[in-house]
PDB file of N, CA and C in Angstrom:
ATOM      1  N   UNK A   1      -1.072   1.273  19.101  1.00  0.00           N
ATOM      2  CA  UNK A   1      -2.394   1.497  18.549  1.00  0.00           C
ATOM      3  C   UNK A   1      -2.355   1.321  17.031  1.00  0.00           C
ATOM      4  N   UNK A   2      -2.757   0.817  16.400  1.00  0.00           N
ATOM      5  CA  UNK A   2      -3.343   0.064  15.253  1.00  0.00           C
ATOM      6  C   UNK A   2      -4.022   1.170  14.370  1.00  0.00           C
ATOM      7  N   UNK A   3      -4.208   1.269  13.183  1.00  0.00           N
ATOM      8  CA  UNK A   3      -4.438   2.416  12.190  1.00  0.00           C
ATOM      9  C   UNK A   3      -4.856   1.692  10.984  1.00  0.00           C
ATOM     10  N   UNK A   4      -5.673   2.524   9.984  1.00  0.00           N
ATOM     11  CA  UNK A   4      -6.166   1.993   8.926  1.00  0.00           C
ATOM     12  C   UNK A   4      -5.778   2.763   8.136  1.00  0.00           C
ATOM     13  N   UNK A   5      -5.327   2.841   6.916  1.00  0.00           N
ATOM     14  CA  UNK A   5      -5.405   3.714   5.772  1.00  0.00           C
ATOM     15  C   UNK A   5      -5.637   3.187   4.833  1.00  0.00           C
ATOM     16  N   UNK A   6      -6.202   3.972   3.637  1.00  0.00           N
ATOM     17  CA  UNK A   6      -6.535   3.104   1.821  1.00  0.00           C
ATOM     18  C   UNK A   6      -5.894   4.314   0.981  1.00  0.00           C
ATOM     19  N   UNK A   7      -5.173   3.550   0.465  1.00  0.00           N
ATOM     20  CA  UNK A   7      -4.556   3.729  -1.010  1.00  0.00           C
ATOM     21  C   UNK A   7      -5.075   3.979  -1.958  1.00  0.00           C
ATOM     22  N   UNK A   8      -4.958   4.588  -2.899  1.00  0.00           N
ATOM     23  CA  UNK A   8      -5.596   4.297  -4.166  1.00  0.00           C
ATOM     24  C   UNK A   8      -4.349   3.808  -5.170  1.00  0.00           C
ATOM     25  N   UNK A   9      -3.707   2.923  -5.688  1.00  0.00           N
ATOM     26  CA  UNK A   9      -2.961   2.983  -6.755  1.00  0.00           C
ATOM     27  C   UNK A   9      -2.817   2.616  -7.976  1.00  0.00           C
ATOM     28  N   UNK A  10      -2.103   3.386  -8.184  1.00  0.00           N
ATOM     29  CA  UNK A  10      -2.143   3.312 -10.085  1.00  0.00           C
ATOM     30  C   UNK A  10      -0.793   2.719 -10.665  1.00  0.00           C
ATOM     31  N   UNK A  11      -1.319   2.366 -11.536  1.00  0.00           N
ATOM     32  CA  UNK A  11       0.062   1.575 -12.669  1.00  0.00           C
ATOM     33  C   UNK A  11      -0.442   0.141 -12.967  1.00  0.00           C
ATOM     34  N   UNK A  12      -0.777  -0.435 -12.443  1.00  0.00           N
ATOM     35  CA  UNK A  12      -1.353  -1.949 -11.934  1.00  0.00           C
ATOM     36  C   UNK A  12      -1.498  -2.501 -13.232  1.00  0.00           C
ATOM     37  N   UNK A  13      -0.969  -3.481 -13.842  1.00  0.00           N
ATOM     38  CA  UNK A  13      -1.042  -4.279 -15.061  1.00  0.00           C
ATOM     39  C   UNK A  13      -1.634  -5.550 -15.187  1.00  0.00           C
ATOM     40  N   UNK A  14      -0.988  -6.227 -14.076  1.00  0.00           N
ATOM     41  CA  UNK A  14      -1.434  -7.232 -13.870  1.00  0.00           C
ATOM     42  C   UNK A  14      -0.799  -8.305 -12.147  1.00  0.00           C
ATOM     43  N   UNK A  15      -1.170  -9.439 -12.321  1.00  0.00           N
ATOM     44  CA  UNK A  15      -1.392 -10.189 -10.920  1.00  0.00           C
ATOM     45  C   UNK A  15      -0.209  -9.513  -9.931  1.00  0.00           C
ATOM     46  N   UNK A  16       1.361 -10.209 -11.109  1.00  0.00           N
ATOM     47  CA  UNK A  16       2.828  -9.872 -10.321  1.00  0.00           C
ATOM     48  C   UNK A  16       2.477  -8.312  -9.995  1.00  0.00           C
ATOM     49  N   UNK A  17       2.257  -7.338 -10.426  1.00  0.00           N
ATOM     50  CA  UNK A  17       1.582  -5.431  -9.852  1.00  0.00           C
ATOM     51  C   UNK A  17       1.518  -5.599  -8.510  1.00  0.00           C
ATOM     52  N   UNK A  18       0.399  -6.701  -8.277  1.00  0.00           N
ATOM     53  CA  UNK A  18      -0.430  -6.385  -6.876  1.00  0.00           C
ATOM     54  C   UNK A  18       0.331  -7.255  -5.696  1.00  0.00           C
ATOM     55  N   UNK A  19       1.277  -8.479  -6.382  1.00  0.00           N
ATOM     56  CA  UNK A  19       1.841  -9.236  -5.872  1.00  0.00           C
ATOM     57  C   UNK A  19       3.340  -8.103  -4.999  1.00  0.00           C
ATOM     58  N   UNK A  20       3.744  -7.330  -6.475  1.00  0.00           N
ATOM     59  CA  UNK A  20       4.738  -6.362  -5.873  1.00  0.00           C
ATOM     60  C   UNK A  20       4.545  -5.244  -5.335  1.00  0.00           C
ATOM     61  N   UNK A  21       3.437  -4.806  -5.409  1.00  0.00           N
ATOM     62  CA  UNK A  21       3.031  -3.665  -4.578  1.00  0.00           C
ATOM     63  C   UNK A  21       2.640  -4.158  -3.196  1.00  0.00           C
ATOM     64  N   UNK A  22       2.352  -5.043  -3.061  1.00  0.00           N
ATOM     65  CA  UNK A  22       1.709  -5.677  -1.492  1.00  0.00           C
ATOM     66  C   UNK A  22       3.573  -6.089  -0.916  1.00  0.00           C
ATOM     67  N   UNK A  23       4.242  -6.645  -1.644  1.00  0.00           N
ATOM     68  CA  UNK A  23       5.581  -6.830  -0.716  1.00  0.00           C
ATOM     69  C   UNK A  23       6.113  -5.486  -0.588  1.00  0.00           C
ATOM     70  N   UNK A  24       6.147  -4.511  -1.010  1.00  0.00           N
ATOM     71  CA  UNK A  24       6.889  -3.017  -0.546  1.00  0.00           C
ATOM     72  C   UNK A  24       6.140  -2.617   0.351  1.00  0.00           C
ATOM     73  N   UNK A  25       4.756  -2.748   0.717  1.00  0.00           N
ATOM     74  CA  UNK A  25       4.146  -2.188   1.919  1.00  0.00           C
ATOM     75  C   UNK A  25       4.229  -2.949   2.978  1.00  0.00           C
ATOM     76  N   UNK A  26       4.662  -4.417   2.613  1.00  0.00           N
ATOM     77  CA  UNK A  26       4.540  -4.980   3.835  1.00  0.00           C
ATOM     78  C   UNK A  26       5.925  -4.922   4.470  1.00  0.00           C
ATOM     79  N   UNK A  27       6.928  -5.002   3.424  1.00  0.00           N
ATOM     80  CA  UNK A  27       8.821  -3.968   3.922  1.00  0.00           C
ATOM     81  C   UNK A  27       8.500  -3.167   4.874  1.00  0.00           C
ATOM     82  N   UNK A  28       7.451  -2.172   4.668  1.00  0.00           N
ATOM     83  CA  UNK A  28       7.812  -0.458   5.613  1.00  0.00           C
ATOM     84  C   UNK A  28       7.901  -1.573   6.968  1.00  0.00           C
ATOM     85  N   UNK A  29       8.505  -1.166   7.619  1.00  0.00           N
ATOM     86  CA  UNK A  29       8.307  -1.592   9.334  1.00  0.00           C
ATOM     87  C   UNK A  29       7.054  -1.265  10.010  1.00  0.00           C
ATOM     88  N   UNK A  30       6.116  -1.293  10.621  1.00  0.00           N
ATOM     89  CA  UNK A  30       5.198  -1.551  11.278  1.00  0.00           C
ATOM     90  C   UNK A  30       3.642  -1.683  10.370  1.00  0.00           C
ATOM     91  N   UNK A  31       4.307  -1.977   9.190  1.00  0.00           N
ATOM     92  CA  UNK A  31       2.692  -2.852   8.380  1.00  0.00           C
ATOM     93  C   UNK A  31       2.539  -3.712   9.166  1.00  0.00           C
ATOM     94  N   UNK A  32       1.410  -4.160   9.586  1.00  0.00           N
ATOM     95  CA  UNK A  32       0.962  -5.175  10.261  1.00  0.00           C
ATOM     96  C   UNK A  32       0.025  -5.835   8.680  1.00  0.00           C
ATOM     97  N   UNK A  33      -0.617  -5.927   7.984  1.00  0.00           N
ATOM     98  CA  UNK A  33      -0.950  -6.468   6.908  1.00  0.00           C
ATOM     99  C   UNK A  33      -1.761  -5.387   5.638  1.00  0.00           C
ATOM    100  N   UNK A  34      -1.993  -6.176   4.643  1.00  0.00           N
ATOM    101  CA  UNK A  34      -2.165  -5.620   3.406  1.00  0.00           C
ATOM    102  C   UNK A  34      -3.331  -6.035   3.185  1.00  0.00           C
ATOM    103  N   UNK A  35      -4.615  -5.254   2.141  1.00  0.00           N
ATOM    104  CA  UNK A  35      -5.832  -6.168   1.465  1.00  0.00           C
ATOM    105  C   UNK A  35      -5.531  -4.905   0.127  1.00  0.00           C
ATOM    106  N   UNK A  36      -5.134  -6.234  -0.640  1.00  0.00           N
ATOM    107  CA  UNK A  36      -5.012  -5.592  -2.034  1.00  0.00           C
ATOM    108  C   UNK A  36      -5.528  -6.762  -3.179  1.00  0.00           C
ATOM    109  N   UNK A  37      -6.947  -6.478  -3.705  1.00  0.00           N
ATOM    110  CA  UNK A  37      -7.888  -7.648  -3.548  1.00  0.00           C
ATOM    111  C   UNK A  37      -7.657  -8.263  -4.917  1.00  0.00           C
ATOM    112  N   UNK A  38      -6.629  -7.380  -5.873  1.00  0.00           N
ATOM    113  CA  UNK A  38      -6.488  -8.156  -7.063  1.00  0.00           C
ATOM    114  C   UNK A  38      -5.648  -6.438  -7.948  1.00  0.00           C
ATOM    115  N   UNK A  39      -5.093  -6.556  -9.097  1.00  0.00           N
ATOM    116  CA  UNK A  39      -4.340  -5.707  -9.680  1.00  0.00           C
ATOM    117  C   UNK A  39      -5.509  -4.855 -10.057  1.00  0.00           C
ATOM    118  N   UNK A  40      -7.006  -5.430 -10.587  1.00  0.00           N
ATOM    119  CA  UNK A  40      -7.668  -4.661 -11.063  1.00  0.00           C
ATOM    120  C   UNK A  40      -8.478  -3.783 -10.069  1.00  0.00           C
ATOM    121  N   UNK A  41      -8.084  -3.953  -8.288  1.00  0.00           N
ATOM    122  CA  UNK A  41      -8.545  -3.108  -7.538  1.00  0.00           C
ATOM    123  C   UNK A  41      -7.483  -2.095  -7.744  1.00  0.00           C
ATOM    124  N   UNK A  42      -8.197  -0.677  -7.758  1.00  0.00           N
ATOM    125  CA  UNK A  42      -7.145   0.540  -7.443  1.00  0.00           C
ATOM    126  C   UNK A  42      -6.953   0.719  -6.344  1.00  0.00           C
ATOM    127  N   UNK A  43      -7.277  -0.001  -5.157  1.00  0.00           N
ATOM    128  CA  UNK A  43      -7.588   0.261  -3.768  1.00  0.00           C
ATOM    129  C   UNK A  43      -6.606  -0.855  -2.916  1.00  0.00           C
ATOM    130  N   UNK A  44      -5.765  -0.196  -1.389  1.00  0.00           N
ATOM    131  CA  UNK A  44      -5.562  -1.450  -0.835  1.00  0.00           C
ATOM    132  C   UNK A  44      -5.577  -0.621   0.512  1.00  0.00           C
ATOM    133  N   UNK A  45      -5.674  -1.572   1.399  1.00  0.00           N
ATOM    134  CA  UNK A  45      -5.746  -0.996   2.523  1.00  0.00           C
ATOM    135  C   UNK A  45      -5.057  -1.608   3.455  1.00  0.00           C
ATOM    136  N   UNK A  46      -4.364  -0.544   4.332  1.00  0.00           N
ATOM    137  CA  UNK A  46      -3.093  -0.793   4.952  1.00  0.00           C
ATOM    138  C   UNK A  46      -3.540  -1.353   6.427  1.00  0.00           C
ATOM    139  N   UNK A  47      -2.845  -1.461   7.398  1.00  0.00           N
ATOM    140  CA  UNK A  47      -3.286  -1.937   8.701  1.00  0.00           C
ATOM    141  C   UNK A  47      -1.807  -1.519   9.145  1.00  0.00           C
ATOM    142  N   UNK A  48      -1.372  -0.493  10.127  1.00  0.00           N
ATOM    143  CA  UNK A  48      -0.347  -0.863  10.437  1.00  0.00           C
ATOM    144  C   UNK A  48      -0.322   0.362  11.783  1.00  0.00           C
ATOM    145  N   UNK A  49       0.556   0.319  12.916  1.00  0.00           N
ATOM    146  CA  UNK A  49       0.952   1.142  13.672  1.00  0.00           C
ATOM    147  C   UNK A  49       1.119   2.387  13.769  1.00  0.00           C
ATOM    148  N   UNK A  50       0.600   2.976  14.662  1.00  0.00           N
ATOM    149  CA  UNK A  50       0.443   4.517  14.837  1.00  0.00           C
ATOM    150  C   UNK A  50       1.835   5.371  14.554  1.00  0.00           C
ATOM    151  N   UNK A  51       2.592   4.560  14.234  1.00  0.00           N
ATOM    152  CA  UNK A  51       4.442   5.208  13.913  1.00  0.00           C
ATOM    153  C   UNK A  51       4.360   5.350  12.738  1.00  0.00           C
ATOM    154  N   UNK A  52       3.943   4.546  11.869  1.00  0.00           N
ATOM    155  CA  UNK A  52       4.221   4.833  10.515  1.00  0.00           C
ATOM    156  C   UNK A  52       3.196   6.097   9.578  1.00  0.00           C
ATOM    157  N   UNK A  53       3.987   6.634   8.626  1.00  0.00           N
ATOM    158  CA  UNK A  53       3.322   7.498   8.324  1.00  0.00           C
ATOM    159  C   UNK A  53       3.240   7.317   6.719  1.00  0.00           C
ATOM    160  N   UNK A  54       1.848   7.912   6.485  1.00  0.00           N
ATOM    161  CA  UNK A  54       1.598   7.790   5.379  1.00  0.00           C
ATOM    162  C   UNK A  54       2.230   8.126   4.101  1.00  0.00           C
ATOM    163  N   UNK A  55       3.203   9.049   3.871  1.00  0.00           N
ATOM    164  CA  UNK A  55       3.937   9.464   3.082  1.00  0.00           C
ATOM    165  C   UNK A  55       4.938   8.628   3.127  1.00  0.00           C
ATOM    166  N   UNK A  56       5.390   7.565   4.196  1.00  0.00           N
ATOM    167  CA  UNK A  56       6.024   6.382   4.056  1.00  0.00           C
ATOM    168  C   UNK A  56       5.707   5.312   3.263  1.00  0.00           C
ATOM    169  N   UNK A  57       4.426   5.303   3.364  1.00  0.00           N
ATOM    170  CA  UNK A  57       3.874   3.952   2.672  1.00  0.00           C
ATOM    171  C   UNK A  57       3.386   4.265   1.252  1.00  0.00           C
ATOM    172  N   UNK A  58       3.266   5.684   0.997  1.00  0.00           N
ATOM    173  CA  UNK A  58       2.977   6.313  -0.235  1.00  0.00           C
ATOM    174  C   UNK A  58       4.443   6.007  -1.031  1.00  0.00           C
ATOM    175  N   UNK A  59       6.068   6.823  -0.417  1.00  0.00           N
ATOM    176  CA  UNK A  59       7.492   6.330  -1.484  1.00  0.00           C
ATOM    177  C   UNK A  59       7.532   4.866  -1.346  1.00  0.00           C
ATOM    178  N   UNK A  60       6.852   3.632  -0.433  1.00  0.00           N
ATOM    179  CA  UNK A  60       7.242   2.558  -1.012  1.00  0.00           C
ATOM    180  C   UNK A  60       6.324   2.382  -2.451  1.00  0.00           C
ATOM    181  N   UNK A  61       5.400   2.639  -1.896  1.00  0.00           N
ATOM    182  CA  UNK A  61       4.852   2.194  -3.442  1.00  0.00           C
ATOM    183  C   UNK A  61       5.577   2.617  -4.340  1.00  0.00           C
ATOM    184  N   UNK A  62       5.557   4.032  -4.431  1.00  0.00           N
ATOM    185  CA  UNK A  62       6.548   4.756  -5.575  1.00  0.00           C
ATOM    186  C   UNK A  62       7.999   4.123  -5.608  1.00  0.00           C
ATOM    187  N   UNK A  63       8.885   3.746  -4.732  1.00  0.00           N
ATOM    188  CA  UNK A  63       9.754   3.265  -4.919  1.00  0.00           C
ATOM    189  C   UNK A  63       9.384   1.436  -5.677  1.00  0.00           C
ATOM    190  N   UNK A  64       8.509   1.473  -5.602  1.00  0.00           N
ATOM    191  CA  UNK A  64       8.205  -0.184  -6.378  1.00  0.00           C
ATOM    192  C   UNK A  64       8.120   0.432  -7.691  1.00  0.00           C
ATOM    193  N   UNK A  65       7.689   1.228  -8.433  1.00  0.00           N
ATOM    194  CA  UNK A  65       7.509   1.731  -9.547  1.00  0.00           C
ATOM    195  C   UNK A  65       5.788   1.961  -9.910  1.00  0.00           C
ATOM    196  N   UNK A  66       5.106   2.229  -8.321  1.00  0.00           N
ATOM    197  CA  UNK A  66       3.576   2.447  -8.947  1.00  0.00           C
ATOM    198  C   UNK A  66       3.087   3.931  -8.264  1.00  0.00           C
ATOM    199  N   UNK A  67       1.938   4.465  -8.485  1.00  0.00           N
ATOM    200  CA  UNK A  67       1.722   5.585  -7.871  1.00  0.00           C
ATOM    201  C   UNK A  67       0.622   5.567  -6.318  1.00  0.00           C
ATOM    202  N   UNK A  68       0.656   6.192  -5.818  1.00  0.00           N
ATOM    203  CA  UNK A  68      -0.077   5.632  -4.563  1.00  0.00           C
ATOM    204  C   UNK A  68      -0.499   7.279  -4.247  1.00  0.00           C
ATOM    205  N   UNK A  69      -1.538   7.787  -3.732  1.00  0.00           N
ATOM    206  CA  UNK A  69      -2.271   8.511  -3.337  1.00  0.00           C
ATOM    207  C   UNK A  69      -3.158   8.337  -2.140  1.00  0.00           C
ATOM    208  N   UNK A  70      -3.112   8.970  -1.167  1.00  0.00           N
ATOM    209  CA  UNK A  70      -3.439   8.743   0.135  1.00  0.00           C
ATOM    210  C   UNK A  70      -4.629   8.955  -0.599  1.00  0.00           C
ATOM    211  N   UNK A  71      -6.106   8.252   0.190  1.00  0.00           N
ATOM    212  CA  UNK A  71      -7.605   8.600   0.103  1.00  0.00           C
ATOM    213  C   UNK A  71      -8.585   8.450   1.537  1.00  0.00           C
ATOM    214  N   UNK A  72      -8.094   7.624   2.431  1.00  0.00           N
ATOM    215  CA  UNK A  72      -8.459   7.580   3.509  1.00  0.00           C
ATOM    216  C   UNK A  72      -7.454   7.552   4.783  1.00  0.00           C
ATOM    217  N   UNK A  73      -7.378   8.294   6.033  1.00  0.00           N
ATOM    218  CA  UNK A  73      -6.737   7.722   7.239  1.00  0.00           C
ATOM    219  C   UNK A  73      -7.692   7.116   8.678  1.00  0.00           C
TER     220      UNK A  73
END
């Protein structure tokens, strides 16, 4: 079963930001895809499997070096 969540994140500078924040979420194992519509969105929204959990996809971000805050599940 398939799941939605949105992000809010912060740090975002510019294009490579959104470029590297979208490859660490799409790492976690059961991202199924990313909409992260540009660096100057604070917003992205996840798509991924009922296994993964949000505090997962929250330390990748943080492990990329940006901040991520759950806002929707």
């Amino acid at each position: 079963m398939e799941k939605e969540i949105k992000l809010r994140i912060g740090g975002m500078t510019c294009a490579h930001c959104a470029v590297h924040v979208s490859q660490a979420l799409e790492a976690v194992p059961g991202v199924h895809s990313i909409d992260l519509p540009s660096w100057r969105s604070t917003h992205a929204t996840v798509v991924m499997d009922g296994t993964v959990s949000p505090d997962t996809l929250s330390a990748a971000v943080q492990d990329a070096g940006y901040t991520a805050i759950i806002e929707e599940q």
